[in-house]
Protein backbone atom coordinates (compact mmCIF):
# COMPACT_ATOMS: atom_id res chain seq x y z
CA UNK A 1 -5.02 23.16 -18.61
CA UNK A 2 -5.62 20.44 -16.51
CA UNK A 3 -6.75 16.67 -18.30
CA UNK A 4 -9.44 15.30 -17.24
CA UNK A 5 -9.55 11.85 -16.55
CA UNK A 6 -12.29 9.93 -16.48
CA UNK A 7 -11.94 7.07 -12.95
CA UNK A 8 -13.36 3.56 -13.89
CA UNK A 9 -14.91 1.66 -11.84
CA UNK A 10 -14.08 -2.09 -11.18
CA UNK A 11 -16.31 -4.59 -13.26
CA UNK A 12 -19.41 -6.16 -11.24
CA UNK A 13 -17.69 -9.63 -11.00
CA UNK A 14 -15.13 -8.02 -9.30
CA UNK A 15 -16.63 -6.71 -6.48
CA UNK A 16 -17.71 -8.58 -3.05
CA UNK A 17 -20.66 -7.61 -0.67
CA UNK A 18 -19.82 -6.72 2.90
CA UNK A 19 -21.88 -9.25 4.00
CA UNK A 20 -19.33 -11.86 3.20
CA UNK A 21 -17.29 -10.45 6.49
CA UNK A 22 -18.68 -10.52 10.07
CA UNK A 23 -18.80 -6.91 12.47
CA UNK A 24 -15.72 -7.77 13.95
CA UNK A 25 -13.88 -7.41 10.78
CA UNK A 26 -15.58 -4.52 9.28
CA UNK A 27 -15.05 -2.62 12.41
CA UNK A 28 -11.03 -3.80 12.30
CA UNK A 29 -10.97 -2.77 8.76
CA UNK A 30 -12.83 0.52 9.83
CA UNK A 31 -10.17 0.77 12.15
CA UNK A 32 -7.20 0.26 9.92
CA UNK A 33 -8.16 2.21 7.28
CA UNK A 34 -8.91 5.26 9.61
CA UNK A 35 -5.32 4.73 11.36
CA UNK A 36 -3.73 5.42 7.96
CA UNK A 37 -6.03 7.98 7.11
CA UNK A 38 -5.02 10.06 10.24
CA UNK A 39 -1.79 9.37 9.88
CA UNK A 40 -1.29 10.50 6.65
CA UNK A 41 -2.69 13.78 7.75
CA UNK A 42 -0.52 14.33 10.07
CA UNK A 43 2.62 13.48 8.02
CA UNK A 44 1.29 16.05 6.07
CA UNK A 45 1.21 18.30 8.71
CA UNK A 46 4.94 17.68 9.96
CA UNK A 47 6.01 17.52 6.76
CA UNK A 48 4.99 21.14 5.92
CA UNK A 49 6.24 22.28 9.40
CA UNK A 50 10.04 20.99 8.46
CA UNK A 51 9.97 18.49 10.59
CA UNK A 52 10.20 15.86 8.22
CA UNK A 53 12.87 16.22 5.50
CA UNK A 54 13.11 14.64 1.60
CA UNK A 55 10.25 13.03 -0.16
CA UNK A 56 7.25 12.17 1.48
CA UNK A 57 4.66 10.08 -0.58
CA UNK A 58 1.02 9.79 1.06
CA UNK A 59 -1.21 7.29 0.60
CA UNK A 60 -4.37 8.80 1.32
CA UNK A 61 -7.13 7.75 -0.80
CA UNK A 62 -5.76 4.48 -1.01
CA UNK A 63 -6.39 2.35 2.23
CA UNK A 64 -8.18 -0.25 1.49
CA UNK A 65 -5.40 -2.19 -0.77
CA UNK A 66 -3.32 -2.16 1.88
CA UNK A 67 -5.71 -3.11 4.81
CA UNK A 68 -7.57 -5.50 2.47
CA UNK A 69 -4.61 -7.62 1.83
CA UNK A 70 -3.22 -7.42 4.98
CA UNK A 71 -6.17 -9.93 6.31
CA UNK A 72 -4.99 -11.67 3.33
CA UNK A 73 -1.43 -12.59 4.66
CA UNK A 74 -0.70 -15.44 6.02
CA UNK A 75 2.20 -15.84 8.77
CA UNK A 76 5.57 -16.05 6.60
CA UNK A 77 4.10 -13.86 3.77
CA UNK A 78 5.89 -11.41 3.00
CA UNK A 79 5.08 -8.11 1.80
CA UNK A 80 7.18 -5.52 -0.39
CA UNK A 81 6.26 -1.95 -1.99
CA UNK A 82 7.51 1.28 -3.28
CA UNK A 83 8.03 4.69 -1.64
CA UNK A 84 4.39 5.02 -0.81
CA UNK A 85 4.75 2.77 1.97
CA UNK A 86 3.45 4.17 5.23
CA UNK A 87 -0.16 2.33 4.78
CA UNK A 88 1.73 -0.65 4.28
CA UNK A 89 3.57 -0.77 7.16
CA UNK A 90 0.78 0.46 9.47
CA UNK A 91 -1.52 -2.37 8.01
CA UNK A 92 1.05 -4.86 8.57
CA UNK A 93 1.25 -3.58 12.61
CA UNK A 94 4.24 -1.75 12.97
CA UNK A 95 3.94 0.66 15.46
CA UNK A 96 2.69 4.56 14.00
CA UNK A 97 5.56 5.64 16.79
CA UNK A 98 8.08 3.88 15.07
CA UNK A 99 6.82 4.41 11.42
CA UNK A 100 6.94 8.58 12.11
CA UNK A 101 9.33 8.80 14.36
CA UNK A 102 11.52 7.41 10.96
CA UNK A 103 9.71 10.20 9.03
CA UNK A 104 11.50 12.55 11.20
CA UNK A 105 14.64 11.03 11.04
CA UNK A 106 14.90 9.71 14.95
CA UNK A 107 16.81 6.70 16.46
CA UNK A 108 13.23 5.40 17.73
CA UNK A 109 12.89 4.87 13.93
CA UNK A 110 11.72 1.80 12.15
CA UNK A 111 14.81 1.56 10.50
CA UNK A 112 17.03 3.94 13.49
CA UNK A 113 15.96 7.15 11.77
CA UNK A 114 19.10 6.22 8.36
CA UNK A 115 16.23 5.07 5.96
CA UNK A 116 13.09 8.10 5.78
CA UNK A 117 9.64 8.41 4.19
CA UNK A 118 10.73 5.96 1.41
CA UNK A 119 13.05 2.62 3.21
CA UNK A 120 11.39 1.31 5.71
CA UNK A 121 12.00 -2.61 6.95
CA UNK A 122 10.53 -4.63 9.15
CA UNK A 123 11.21 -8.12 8.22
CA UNK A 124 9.66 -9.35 11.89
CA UNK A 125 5.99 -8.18 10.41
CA UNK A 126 6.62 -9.82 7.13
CA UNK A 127 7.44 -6.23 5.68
CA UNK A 128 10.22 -6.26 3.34
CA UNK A 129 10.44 -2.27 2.69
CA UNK A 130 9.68 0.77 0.67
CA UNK A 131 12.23 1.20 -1.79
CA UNK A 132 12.83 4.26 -3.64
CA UNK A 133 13.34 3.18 -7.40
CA UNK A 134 10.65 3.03 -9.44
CA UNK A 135 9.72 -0.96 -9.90
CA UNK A 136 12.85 -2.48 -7.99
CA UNK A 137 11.02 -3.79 -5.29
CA UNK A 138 9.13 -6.27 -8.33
CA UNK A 139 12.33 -7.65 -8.96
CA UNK A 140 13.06 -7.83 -5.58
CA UNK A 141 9.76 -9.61 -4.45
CA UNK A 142 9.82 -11.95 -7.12
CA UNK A 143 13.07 -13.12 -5.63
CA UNK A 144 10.91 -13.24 -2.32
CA UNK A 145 9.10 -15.96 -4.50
CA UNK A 146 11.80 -17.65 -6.10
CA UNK A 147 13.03 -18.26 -1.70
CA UNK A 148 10.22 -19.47 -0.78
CA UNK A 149 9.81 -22.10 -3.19
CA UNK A 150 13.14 -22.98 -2.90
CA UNK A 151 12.39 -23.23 0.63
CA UNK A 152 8.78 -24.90 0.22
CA UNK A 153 7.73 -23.16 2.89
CA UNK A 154 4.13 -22.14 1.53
CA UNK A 155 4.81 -18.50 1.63
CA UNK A 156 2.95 -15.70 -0.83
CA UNK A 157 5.36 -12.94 -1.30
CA UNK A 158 2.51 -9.90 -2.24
CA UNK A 159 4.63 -7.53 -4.65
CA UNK A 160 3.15 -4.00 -4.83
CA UNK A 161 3.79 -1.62 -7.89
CA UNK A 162 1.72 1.63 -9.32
CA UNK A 163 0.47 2.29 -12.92
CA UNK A 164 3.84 4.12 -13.28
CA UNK A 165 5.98 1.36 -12.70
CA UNK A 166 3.99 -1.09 -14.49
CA UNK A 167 5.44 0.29 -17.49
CA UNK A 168 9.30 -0.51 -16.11
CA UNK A 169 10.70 -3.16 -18.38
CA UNK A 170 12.22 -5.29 -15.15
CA UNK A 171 8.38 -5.94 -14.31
CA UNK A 172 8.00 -7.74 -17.22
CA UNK A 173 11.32 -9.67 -16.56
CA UNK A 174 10.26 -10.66 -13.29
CA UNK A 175 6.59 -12.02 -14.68
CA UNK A 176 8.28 -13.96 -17.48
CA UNK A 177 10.62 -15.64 -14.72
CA UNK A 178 7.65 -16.07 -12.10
CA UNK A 179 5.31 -17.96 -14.57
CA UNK A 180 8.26 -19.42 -16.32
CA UNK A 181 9.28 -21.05 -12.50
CA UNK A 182 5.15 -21.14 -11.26
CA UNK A 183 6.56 -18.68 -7.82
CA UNK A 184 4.21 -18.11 -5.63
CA UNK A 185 3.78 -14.45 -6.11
CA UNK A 186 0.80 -12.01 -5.85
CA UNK A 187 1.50 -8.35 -7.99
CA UNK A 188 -0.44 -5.92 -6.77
CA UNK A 189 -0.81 -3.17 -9.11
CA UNK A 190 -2.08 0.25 -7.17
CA UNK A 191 -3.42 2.04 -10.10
CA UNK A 192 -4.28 5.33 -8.63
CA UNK A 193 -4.82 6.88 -12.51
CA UNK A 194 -1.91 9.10 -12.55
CA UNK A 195 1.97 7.95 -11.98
CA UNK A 196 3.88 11.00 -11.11
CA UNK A 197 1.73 13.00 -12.84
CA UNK A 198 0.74 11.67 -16.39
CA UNK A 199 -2.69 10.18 -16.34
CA UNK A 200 -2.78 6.32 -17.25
CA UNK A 201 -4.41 7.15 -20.56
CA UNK A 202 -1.61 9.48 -21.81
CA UNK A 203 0.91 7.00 -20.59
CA UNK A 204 -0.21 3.80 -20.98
CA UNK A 205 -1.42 1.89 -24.54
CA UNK A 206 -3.03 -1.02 -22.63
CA UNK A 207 -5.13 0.66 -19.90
CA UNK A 208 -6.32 -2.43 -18.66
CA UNK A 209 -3.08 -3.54 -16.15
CA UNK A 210 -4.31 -6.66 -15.66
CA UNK A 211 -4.09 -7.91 -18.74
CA UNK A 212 -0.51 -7.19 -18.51
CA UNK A 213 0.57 -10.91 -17.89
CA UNK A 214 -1.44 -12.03 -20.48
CA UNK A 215 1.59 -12.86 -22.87
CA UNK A 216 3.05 -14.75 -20.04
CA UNK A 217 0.10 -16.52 -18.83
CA UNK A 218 -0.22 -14.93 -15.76
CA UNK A 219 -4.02 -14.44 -15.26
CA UNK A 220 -4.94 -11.53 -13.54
CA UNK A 221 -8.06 -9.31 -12.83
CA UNK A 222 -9.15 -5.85 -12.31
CA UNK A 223 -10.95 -5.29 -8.13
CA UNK A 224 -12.23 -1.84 -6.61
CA UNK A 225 -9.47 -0.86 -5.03
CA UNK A 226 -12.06 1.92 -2.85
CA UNK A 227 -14.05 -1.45 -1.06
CA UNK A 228 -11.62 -2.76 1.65
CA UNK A 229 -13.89 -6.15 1.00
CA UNK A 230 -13.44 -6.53 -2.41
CA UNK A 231 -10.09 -6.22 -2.11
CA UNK A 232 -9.86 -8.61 0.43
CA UNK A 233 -12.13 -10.73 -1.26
CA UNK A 234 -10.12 -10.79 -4.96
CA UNK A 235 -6.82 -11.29 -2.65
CA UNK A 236 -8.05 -14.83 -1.34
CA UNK A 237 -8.79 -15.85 -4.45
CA UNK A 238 -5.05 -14.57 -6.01
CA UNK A 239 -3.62 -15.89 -2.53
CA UNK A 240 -5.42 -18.78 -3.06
CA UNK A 241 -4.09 -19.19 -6.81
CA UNK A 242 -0.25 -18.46 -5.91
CA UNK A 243 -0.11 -20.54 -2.41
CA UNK A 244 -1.09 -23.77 -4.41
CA UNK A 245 1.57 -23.86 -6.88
CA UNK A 246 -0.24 -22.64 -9.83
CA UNK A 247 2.21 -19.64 -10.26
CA UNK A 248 1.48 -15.86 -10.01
CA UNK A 249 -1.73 -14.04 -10.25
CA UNK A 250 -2.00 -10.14 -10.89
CA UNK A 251 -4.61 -8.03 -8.81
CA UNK A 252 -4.98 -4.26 -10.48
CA UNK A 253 -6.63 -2.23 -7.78
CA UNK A 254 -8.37 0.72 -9.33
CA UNK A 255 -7.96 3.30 -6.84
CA UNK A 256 -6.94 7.25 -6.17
CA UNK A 257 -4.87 9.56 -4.84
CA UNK A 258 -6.10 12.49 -3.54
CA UNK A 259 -3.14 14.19 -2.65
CA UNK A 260 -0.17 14.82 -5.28
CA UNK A 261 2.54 12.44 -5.91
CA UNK A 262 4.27 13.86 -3.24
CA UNK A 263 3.95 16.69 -0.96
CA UNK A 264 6.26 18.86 -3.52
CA UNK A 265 3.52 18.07 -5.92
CA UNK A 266 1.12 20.81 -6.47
CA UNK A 267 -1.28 18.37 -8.86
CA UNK A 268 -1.73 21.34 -11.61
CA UNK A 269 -2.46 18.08 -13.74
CA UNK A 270 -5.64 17.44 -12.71
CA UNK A 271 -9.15 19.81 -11.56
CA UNK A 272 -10.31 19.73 -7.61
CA UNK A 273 -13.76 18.74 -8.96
CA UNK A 274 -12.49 15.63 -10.18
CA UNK A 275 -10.86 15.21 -6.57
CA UNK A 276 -14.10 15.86 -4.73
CA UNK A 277 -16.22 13.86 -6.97
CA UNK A 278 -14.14 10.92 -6.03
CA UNK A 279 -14.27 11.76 -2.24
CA UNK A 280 -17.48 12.12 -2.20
CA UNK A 281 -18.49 9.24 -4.19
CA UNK A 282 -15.75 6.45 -3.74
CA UNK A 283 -14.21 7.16 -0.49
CA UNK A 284 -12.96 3.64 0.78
CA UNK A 285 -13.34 4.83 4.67
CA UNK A 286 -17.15 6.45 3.98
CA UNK A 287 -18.15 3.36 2.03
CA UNK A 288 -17.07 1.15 4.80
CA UNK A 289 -18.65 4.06 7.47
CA UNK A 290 -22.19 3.46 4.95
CA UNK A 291 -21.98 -0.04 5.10
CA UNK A 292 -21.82 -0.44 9.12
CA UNK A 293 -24.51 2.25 9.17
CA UNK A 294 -27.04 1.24 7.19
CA UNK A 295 -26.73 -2.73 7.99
CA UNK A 296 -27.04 -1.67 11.68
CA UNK A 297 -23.28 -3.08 12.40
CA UNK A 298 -22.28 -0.02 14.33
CA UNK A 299 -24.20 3.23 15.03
CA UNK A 300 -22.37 7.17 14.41
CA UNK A 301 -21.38 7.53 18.45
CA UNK A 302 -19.47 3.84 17.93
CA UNK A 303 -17.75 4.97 14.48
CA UNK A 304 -16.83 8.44 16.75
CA UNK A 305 -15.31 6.85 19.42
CA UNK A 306 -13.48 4.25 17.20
CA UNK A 307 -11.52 7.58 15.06
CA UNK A 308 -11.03 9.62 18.73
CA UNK A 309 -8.71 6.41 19.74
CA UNK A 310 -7.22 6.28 16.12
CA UNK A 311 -6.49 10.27 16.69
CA UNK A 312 -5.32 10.11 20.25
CA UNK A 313 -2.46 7.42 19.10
CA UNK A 314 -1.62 9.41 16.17
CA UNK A 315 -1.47 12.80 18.17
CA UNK A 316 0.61 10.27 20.60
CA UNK A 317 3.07 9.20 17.76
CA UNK A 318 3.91 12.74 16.62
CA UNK A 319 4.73 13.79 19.77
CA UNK A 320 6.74 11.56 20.05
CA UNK A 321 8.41 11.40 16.85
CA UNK A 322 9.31 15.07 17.27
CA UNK A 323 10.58 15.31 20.80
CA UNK A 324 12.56 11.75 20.78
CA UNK A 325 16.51 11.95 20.23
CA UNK A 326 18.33 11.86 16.55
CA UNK A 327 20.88 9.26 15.83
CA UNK A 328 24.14 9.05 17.54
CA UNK A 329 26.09 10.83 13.86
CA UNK A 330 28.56 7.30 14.78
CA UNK A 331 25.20 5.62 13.03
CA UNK A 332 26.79 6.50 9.99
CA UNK A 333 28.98 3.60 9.51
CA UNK A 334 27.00 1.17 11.11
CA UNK A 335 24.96 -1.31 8.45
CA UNK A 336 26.95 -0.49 5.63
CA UNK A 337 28.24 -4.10 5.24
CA UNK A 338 27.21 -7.10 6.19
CA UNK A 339 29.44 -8.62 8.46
CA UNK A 340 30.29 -12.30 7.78
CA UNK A 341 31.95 -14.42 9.36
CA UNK A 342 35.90 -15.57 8.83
């Protein structure tokens, strides 16, 4: 029988009111958020036509962490996440033709069609990849941190992680050595209630992931990870925190996923009723849509014409992620190594 599980809200003094970002921004956020949206769908899509091989995590549901924080970053930030990476890389600006055209495995790829759904890189948008085991890429980013102070360059490195992964004993390595050395680091917990398929509350004794750098003195607080402005808001502040030498700062975004861990999950773990009470409740892109609405920002022809765009690129990037060429099979042996000099 499927659990139940009850999805919290985020505190009042968490959350921000709209009115704290102009039309411009709404509408880009609008925009972002309904990029990923469509092209999650469509993943989905090519995914269960075998066109796109392997794992395949969507991030549906969650868009407004990644959009949010994008307008948080800073030029030299960096950014670094798991295997549920496409909204990442899409918020940072990559290009959906490159992003799917790697889903499919093609040369065109972000990273030449060798690295998939789950190991993407772009280091020239500040994107630092997907990786594939669960709660490397803290370890990883925190080294991001541990650079750029070496470096003094002023750079955030925002480290992404999930409720599953928060429980990884190399996250709590990496927060003792980031408050321990005051990095500039932002962790970004994406608690989207379930892990792999264990709610939070079967899985987890402290619920409450922020609190999880309490016993290193890592403040941290719990946002609505469902309003793109609260998120964005709550990332300043951590931003804010990390950039001025005070150490790291953990953000846990309460969110959801409405699709299963990944597309070879059938969900049996959970009801559809709790799915479409969240949808129809909490929806980040809805919420946003309400927002422009009702404060006269945009009007529904506006909002229509803004996802026909987002669906003629993504209709634009599948094509072309299914019709351009594979890798040369010599692609093999290239970027094994690292080739240094004599």
């Amino acid at each position: 029988m499927a659990r139940k599980t009850a999805v919290k809200a985020a505190p009042p003094s968490t959350k921000a009111d709209s009115t704290k970002a102009d039309t411009d921004e709404l509408l880009a956020f609008y925009r972002a958020m309904l990029l990923i949206r469509r092209f999650e769908e469509r993943a989905g899509q090519l995914y269960g036509m075998g066109l796109i091989g392997g794992f395949c995590h969507l991030y549906i549901g969650q868009e407004a962490i990644a959009v949010g924080m994008q307008a948080v970053k800073k030029p030299g930030d960096q950014v670094i996440t798991g295997y549920r990476d496409h909204g990442h890389m899409l918020a940072a600006g990559m290009d959906p033709k490159a992003v799917m055209a790697e889903l499919t495995g093609r040369a065109a790829g972000a990273s030449h069609g060798k690295g998939g759904s789950m190991h993407m890189f772009n280091t020239e948008a500040g994107f630092y990849g997907g990786h594939g085991i669960v709660g490397a890429q803290v370890s990883l980013g925190t080294g991001l941190g541990l650079a750029n102070s070496y470096r003094q360059n002023g750079a955030v490195a925002f480290v992404y992680f999930g409720d599953g992964a928060a429980n990884q004993g190399q996250v709590y390595e990496s927060f003792n050595m980031a408050e321990l050395w005051r990095l500039p680091v932002v962790y970004v917990i994406e608690n989207n209630q379930y892990a792999m398929g264990t709610s939070i509350e079967r899985s987890s004794s402290e619920t409450h992931l922020y609190k999880r750098g309490v016993s290193f003195n890592i403040p941290g607080v719990e946002v609505d990870g469902m309003d793109v402005v609260a998120v964005r808001d709550a990332g300043l502040r951590a931003a804010e925190h990390a950039r001025s030498g005070k150490g790291p700062f953990i953000l846990e975004m309460k969110t959801y996923r409405y699709r299963g861990h990944s597309m070879s999950d059938p969900g049996k773990y959970r009801t559809r009723e709790e799915i479409d009470a969240v949808r129809k409740t909490r929806d980040p892109i809805d919420h946003l849509q309400e927002k422009l609405l009702s404060a006269k920002l945009a009007d529904d022809d506006a909002l229509k014409a803004v996802d026909a765009k987002v669906k003629a690129i993504i209709a634009d990037a599948a094509e072309f992620a299914r019709t351009t060429p594979e890798p040369d099979p010599a692609e093999l042996y290239t970027d094994v190594y690292v080739e240094a000099a004599a």
